[in-house]
ModelCIF file with pLDDT and N, C-alpha, C, O atoms, coordinates in Angstrom:
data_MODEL
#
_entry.id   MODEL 
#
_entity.id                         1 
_entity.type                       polymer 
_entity.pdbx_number_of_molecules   1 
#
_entity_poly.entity_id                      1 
_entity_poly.type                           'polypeptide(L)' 
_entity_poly.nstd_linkage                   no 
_entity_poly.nstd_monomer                   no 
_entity_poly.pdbx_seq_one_letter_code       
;(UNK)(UNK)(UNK)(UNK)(UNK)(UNK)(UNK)(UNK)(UNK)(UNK)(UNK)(UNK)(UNK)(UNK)(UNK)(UNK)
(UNK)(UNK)(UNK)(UNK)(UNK)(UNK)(UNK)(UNK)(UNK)(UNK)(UNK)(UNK)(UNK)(UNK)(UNK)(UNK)
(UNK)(UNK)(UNK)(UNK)(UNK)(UNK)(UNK)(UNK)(UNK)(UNK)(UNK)
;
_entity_poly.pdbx_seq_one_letter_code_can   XXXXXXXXXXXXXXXXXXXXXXXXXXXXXXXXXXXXXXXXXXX 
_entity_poly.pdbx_strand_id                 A 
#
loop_
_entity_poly_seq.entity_id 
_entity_poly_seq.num 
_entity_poly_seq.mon_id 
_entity_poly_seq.hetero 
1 1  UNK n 
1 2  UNK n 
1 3  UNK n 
1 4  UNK n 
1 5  UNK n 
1 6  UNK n 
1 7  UNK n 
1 8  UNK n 
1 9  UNK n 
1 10 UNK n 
1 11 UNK n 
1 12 UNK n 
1 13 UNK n 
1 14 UNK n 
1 15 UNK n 
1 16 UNK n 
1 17 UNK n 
1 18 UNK n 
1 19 UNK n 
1 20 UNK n 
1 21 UNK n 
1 22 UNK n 
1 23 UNK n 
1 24 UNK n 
1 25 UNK n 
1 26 UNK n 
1 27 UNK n 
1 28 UNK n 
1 29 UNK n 
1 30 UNK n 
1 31 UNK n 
1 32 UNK n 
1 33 UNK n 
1 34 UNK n 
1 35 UNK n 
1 36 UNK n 
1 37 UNK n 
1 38 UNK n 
1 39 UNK n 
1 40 UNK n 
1 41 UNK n 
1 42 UNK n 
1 43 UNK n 
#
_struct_asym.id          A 
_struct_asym.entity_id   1 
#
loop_
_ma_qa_metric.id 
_ma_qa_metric.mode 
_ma_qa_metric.name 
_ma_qa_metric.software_group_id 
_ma_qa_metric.type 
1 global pLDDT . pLDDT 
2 local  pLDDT . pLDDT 
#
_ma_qa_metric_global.metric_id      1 
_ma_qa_metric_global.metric_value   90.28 
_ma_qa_metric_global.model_id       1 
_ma_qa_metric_global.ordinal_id     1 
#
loop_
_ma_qa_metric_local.label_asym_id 
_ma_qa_metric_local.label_comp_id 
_ma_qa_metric_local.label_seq_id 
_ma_qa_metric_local.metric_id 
_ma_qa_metric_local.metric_value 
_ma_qa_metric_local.model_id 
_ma_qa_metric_local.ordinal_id 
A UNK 1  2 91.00 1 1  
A UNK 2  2 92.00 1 2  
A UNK 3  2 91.00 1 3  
A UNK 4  2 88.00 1 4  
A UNK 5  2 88.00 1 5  
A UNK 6  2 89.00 1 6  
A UNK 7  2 86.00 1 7  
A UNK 8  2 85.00 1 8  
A UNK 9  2 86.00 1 9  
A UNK 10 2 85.00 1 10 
A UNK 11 2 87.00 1 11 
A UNK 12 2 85.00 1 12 
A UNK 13 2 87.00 1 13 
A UNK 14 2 87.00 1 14 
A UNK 15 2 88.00 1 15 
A UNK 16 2 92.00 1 16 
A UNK 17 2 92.00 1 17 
A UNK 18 2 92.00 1 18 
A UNK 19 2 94.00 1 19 
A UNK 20 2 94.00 1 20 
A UNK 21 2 94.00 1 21 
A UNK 22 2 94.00 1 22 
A UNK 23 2 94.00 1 23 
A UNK 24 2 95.00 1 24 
A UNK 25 2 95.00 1 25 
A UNK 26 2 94.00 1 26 
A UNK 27 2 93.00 1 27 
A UNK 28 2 94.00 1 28 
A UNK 29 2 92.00 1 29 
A UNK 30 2 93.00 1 30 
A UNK 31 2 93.00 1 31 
A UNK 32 2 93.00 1 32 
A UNK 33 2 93.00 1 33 
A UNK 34 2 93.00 1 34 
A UNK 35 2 93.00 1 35 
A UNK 36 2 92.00 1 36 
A UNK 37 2 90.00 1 37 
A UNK 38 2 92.00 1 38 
A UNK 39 2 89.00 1 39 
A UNK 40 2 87.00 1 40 
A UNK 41 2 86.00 1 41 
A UNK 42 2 84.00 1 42 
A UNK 43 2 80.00 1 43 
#
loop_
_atom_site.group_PDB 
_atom_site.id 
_atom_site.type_symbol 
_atom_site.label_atom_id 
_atom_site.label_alt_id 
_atom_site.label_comp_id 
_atom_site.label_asym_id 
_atom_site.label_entity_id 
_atom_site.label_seq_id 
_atom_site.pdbx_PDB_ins_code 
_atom_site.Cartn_x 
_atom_site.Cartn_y 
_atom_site.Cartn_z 
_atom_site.occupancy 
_atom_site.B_iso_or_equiv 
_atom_site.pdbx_formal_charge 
_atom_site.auth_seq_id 
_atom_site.auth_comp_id 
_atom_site.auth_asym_id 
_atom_site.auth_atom_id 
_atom_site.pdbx_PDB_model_num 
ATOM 1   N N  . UNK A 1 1  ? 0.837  -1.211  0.000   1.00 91.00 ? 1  UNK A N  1 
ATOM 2   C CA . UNK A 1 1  ? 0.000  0.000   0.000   1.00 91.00 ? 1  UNK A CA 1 
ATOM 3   C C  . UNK A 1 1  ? 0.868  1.256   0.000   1.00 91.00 ? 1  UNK A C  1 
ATOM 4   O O  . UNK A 1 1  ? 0.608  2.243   -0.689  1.00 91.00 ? 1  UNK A O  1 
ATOM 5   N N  . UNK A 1 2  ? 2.193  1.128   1.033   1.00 92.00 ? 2  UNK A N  1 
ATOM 6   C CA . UNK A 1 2  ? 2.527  2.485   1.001   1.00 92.00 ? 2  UNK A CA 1 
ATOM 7   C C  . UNK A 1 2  ? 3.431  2.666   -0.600  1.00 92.00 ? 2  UNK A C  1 
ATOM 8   O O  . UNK A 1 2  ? 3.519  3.685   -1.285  1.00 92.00 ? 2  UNK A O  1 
ATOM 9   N N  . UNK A 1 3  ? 3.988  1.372   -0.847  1.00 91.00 ? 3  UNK A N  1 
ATOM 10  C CA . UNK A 1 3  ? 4.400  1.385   -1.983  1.00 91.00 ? 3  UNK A CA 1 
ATOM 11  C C  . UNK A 1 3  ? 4.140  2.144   -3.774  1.00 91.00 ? 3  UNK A C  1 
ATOM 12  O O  . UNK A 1 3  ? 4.765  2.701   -4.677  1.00 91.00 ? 3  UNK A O  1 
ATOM 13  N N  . UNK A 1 4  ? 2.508  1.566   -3.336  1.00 88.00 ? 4  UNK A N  1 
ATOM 14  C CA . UNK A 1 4  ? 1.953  2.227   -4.393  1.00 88.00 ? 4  UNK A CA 1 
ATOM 15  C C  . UNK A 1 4  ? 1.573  3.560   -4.341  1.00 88.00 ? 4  UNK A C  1 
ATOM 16  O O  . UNK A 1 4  ? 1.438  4.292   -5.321  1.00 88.00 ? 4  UNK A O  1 
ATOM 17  N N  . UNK A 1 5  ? 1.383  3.897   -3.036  1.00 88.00 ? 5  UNK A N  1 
ATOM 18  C CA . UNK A 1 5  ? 1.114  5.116   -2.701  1.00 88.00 ? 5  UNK A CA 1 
ATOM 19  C C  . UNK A 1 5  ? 1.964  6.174   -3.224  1.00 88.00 ? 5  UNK A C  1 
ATOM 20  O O  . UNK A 1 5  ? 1.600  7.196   -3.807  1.00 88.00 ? 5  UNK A O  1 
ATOM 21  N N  . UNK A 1 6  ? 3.004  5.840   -2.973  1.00 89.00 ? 6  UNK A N  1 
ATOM 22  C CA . UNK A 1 6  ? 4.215  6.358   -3.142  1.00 89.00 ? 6  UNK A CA 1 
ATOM 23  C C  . UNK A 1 6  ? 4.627  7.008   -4.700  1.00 89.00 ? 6  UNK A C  1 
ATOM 24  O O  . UNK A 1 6  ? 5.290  7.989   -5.035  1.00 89.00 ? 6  UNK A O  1 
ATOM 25  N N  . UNK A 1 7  ? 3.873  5.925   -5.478  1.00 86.00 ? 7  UNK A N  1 
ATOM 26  C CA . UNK A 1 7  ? 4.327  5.666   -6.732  1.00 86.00 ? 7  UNK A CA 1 
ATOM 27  C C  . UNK A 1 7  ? 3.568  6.566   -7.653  1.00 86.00 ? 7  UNK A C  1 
ATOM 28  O O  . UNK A 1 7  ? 3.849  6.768   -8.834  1.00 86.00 ? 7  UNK A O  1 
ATOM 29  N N  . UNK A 1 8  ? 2.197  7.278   -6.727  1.00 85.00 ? 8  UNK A N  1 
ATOM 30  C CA . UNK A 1 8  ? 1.005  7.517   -7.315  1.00 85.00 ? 8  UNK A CA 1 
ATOM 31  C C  . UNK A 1 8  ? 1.252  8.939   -7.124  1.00 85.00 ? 8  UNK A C  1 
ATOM 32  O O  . UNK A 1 8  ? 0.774  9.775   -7.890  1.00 85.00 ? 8  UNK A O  1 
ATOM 33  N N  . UNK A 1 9  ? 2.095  9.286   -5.975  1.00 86.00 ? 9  UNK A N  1 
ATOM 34  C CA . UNK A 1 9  ? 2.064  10.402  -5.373  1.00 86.00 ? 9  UNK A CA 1 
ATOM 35  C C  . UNK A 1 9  ? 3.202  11.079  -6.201  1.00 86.00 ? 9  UNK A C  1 
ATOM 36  O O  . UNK A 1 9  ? 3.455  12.206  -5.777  1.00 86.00 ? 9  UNK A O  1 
ATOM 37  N N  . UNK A 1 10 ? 4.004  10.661  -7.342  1.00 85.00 ? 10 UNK A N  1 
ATOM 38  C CA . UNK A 1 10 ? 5.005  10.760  -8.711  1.00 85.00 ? 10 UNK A CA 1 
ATOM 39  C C  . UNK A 1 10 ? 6.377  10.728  -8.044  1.00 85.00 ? 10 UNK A C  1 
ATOM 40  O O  . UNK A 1 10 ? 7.227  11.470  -8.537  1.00 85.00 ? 10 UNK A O  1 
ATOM 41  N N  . UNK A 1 11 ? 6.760  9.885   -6.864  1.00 87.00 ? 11 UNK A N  1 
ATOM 42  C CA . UNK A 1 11 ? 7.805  9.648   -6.086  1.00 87.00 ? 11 UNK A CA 1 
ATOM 43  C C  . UNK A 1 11 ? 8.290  8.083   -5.908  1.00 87.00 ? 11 UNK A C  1 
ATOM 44  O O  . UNK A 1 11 ? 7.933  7.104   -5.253  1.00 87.00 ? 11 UNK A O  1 
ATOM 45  N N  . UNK A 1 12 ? 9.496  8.475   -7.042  1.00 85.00 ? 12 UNK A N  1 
ATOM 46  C CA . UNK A 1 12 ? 10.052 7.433   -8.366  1.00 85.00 ? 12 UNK A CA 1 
ATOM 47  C C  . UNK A 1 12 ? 11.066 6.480   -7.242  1.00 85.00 ? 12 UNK A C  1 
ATOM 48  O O  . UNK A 1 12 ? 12.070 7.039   -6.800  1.00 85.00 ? 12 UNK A O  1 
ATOM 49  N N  . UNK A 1 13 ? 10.808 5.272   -6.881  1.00 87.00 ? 13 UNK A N  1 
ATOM 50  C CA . UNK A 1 13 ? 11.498 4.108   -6.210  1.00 87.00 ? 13 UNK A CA 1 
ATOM 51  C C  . UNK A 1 13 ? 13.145 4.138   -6.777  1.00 87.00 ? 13 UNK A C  1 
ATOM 52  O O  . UNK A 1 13 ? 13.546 4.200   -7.940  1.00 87.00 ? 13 UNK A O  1 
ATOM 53  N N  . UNK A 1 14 ? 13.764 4.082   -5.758  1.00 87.00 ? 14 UNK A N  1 
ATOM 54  C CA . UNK A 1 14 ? 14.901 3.771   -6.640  1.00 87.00 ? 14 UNK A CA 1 
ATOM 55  C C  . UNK A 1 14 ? 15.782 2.627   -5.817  1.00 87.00 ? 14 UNK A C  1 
ATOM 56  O O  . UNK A 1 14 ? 15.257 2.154   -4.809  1.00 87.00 ? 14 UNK A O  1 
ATOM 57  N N  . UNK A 1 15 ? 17.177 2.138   -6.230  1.00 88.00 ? 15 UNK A N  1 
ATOM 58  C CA . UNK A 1 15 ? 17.358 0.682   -6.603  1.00 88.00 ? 15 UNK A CA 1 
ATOM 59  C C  . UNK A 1 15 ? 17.586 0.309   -5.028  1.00 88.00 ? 15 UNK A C  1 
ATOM 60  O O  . UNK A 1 15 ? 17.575 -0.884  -4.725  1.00 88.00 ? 15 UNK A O  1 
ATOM 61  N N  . UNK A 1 16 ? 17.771 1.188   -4.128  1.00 92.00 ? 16 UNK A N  1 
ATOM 62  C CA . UNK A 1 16 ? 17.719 1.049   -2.832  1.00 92.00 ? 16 UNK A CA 1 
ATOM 63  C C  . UNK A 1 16 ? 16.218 0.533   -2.429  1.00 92.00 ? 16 UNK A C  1 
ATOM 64  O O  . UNK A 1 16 ? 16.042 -0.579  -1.930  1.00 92.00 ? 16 UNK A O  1 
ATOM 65  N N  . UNK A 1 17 ? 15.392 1.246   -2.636  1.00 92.00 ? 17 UNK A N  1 
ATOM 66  C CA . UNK A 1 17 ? 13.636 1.085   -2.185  1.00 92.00 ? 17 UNK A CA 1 
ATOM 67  C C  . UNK A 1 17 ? 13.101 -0.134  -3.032  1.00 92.00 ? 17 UNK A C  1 
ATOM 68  O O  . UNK A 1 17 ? 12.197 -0.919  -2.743  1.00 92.00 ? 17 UNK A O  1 
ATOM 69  N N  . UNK A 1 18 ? 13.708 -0.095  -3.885  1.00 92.00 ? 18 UNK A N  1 
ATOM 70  C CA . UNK A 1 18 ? 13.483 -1.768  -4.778  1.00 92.00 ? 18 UNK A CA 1 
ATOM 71  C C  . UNK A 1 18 ? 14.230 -3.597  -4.188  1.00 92.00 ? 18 UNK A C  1 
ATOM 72  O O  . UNK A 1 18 ? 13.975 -4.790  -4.354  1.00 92.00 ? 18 UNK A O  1 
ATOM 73  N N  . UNK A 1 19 ? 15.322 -2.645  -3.394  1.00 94.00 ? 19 UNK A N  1 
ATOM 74  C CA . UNK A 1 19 ? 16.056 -3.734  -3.289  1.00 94.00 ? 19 UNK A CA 1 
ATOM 75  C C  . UNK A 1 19 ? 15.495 -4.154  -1.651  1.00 94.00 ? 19 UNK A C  1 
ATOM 76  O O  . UNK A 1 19 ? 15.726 -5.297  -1.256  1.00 94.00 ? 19 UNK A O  1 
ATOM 77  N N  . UNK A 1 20 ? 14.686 -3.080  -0.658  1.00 94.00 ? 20 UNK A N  1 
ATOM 78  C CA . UNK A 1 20 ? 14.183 -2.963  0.236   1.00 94.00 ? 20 UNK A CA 1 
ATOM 79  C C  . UNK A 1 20 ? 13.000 -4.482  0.426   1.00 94.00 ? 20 UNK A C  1 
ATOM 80  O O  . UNK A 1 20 ? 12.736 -5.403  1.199   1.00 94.00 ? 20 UNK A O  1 
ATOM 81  N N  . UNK A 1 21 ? 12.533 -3.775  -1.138  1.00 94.00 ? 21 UNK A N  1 
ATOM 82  C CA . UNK A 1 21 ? 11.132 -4.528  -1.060  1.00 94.00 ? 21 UNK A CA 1 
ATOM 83  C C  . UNK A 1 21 ? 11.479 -6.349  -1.414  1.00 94.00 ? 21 UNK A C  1 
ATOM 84  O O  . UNK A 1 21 ? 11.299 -7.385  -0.774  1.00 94.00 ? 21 UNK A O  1 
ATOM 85  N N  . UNK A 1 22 ? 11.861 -6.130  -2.313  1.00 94.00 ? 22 UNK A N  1 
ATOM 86  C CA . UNK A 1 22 ? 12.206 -7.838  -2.487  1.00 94.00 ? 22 UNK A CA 1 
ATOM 87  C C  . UNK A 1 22 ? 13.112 -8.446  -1.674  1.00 94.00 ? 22 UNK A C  1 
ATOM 88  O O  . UNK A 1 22 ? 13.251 -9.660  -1.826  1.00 94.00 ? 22 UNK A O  1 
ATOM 89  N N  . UNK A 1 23 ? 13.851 -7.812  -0.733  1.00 94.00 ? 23 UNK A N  1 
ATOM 90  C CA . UNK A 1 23 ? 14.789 -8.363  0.161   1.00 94.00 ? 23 UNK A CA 1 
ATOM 91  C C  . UNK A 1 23 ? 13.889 -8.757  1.546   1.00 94.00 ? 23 UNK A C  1 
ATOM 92  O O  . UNK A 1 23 ? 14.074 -9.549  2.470   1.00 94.00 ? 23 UNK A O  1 
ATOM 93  N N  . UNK A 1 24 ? 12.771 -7.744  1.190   1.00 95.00 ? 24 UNK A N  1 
ATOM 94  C CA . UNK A 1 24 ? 11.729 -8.481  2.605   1.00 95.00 ? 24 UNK A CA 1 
ATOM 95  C C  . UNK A 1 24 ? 10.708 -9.774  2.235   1.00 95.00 ? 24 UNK A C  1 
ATOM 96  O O  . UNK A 1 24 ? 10.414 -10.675 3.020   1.00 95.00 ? 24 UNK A O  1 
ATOM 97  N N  . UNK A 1 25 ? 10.228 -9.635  0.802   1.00 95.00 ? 25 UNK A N  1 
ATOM 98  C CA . UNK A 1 25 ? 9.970  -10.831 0.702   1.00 95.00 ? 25 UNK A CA 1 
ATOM 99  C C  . UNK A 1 25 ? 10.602 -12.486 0.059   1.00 95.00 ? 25 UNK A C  1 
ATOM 100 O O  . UNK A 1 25 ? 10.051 -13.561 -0.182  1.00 95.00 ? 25 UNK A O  1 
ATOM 101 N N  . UNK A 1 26 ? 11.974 -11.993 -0.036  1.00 94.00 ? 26 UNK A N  1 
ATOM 102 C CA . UNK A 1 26 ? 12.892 -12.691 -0.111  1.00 94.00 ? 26 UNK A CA 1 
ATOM 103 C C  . UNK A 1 26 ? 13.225 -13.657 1.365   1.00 94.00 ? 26 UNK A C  1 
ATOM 104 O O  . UNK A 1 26 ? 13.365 -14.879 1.392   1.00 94.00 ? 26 UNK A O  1 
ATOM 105 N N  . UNK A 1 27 ? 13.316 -12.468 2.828   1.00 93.00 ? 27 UNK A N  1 
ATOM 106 C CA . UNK A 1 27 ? 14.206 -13.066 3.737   1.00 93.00 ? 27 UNK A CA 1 
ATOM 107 C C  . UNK A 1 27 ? 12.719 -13.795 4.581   1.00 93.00 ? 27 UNK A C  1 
ATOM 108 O O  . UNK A 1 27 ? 12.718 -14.342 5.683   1.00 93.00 ? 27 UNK A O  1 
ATOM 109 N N  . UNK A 1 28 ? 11.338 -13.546 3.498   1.00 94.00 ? 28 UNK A N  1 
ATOM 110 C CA . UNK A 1 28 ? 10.383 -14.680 4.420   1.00 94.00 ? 28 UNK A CA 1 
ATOM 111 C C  . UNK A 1 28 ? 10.091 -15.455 3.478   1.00 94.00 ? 28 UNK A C  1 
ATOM 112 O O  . UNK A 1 28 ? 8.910  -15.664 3.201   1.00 94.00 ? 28 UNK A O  1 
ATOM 113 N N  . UNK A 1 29 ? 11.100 -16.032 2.804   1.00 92.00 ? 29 UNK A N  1 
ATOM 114 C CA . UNK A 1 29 ? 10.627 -17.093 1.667   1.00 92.00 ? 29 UNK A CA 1 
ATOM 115 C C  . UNK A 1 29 ? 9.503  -16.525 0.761   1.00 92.00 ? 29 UNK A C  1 
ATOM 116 O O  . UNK A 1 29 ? 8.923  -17.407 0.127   1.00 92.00 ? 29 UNK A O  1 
ATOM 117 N N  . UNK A 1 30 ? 9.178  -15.601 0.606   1.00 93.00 ? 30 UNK A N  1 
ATOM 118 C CA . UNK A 1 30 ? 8.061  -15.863 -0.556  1.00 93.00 ? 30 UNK A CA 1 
ATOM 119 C C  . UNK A 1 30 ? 8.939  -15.313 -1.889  1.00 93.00 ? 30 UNK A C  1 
ATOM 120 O O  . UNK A 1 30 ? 8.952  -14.142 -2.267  1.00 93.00 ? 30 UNK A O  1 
ATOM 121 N N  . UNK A 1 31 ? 9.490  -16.158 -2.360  1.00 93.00 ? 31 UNK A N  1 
ATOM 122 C CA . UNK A 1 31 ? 10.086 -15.704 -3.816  1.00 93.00 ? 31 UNK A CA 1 
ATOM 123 C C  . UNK A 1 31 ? 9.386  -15.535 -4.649  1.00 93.00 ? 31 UNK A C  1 
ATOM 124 O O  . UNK A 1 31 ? 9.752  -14.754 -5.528  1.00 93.00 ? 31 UNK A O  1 
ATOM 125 N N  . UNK A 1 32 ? 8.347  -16.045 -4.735  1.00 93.00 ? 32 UNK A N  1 
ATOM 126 C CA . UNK A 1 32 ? 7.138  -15.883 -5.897  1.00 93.00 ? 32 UNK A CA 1 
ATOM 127 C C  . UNK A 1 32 ? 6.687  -14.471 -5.965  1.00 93.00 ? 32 UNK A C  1 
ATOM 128 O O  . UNK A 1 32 ? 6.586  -13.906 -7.054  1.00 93.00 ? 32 UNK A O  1 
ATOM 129 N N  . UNK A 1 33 ? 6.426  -13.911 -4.908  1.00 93.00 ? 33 UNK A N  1 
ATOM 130 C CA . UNK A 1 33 ? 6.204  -12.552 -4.610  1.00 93.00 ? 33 UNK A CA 1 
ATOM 131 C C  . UNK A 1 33 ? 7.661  -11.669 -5.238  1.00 93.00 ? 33 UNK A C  1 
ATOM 132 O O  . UNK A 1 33 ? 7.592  -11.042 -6.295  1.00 93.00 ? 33 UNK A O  1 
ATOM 133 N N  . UNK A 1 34 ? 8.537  -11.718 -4.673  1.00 93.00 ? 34 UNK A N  1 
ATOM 134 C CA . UNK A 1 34 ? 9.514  -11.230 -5.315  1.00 93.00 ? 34 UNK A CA 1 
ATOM 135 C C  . UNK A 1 34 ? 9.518  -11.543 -6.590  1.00 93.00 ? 34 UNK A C  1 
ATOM 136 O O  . UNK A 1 34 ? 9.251  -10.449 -7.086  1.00 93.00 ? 34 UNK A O  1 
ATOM 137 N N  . UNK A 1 35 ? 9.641  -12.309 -7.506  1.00 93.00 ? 35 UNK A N  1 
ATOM 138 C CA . UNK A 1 35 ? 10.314 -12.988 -8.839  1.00 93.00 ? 35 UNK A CA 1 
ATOM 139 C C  . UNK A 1 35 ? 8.313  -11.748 -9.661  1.00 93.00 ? 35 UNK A C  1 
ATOM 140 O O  . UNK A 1 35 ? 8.201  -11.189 -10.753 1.00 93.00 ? 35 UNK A O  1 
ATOM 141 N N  . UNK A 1 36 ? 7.727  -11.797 -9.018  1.00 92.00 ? 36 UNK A N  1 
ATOM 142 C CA . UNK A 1 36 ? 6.323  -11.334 -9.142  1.00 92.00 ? 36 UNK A CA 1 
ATOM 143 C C  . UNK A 1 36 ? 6.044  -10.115 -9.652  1.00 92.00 ? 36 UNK A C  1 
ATOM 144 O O  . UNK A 1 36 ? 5.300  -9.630  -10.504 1.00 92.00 ? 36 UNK A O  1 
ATOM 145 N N  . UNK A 1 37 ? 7.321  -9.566  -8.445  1.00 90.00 ? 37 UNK A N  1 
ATOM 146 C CA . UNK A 1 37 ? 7.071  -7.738  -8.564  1.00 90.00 ? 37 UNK A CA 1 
ATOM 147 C C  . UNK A 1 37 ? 8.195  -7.331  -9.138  1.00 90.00 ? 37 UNK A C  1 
ATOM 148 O O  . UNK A 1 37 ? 8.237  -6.106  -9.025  1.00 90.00 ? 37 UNK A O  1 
ATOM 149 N N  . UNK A 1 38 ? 9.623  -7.946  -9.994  1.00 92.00 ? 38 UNK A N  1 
ATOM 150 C CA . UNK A 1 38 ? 10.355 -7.796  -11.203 1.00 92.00 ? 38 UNK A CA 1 
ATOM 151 C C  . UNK A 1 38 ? 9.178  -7.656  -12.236 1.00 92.00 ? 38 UNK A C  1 
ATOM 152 O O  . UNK A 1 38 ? 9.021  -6.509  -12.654 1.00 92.00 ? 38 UNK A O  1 
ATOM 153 N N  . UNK A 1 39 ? 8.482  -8.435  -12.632 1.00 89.00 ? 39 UNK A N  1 
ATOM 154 C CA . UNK A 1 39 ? 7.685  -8.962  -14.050 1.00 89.00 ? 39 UNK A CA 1 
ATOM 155 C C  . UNK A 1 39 ? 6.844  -7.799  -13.587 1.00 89.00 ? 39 UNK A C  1 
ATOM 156 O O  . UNK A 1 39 ? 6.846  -7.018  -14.538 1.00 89.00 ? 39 UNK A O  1 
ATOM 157 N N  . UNK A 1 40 ? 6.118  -7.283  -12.596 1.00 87.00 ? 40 UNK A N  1 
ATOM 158 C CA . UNK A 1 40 ? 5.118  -6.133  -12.670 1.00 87.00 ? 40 UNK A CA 1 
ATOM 159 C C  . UNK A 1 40 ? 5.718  -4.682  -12.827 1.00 87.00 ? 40 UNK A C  1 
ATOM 160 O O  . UNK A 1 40 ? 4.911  -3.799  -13.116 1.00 87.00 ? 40 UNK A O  1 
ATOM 161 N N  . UNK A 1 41 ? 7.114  -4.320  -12.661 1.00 86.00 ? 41 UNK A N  1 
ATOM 162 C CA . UNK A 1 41 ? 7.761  -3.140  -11.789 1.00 86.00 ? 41 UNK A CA 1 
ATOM 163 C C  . UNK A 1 41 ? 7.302  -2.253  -13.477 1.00 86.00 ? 41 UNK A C  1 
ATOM 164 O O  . UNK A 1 41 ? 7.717  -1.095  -13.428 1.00 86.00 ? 41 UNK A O  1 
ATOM 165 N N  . UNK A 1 42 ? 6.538  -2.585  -14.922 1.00 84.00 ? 42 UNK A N  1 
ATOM 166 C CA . UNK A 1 42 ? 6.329  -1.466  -15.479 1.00 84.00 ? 42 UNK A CA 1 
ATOM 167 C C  . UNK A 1 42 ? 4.747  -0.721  -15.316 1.00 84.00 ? 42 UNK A C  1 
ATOM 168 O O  . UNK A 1 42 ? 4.140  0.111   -15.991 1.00 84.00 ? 42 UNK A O  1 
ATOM 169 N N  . UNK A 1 43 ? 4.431  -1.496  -14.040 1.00 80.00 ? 43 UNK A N  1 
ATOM 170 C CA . UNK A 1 43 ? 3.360  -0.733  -13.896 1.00 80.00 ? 43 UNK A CA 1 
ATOM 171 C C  . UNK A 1 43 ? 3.519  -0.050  -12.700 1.00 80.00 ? 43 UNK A C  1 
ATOM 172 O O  . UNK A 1 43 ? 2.653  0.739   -12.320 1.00 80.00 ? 43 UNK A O  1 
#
């Protein structure tokens, strides 16, 4: 949520805030989620 929020609000993620996000659902096993939000990141 805050993610998108963020995104909506024209405040551009960068490779730090990217690496944030998949490193959290990385370090609870959900790789699918991660491997998920590569394939979505052009929306």
């Amino acid at each position: 949520e805050i993610f998108s929020g963020m995104i909506k609000q024209g405040i551009n993620p960068s490779s730090e805030t990217l690496y944030i996000v998949m490193d959290s659902y990385a370090r609870a096993r959900r790789i699918s989620k991660a491997i998920q939000l590569f394939g979505r990141l052009e929306e």
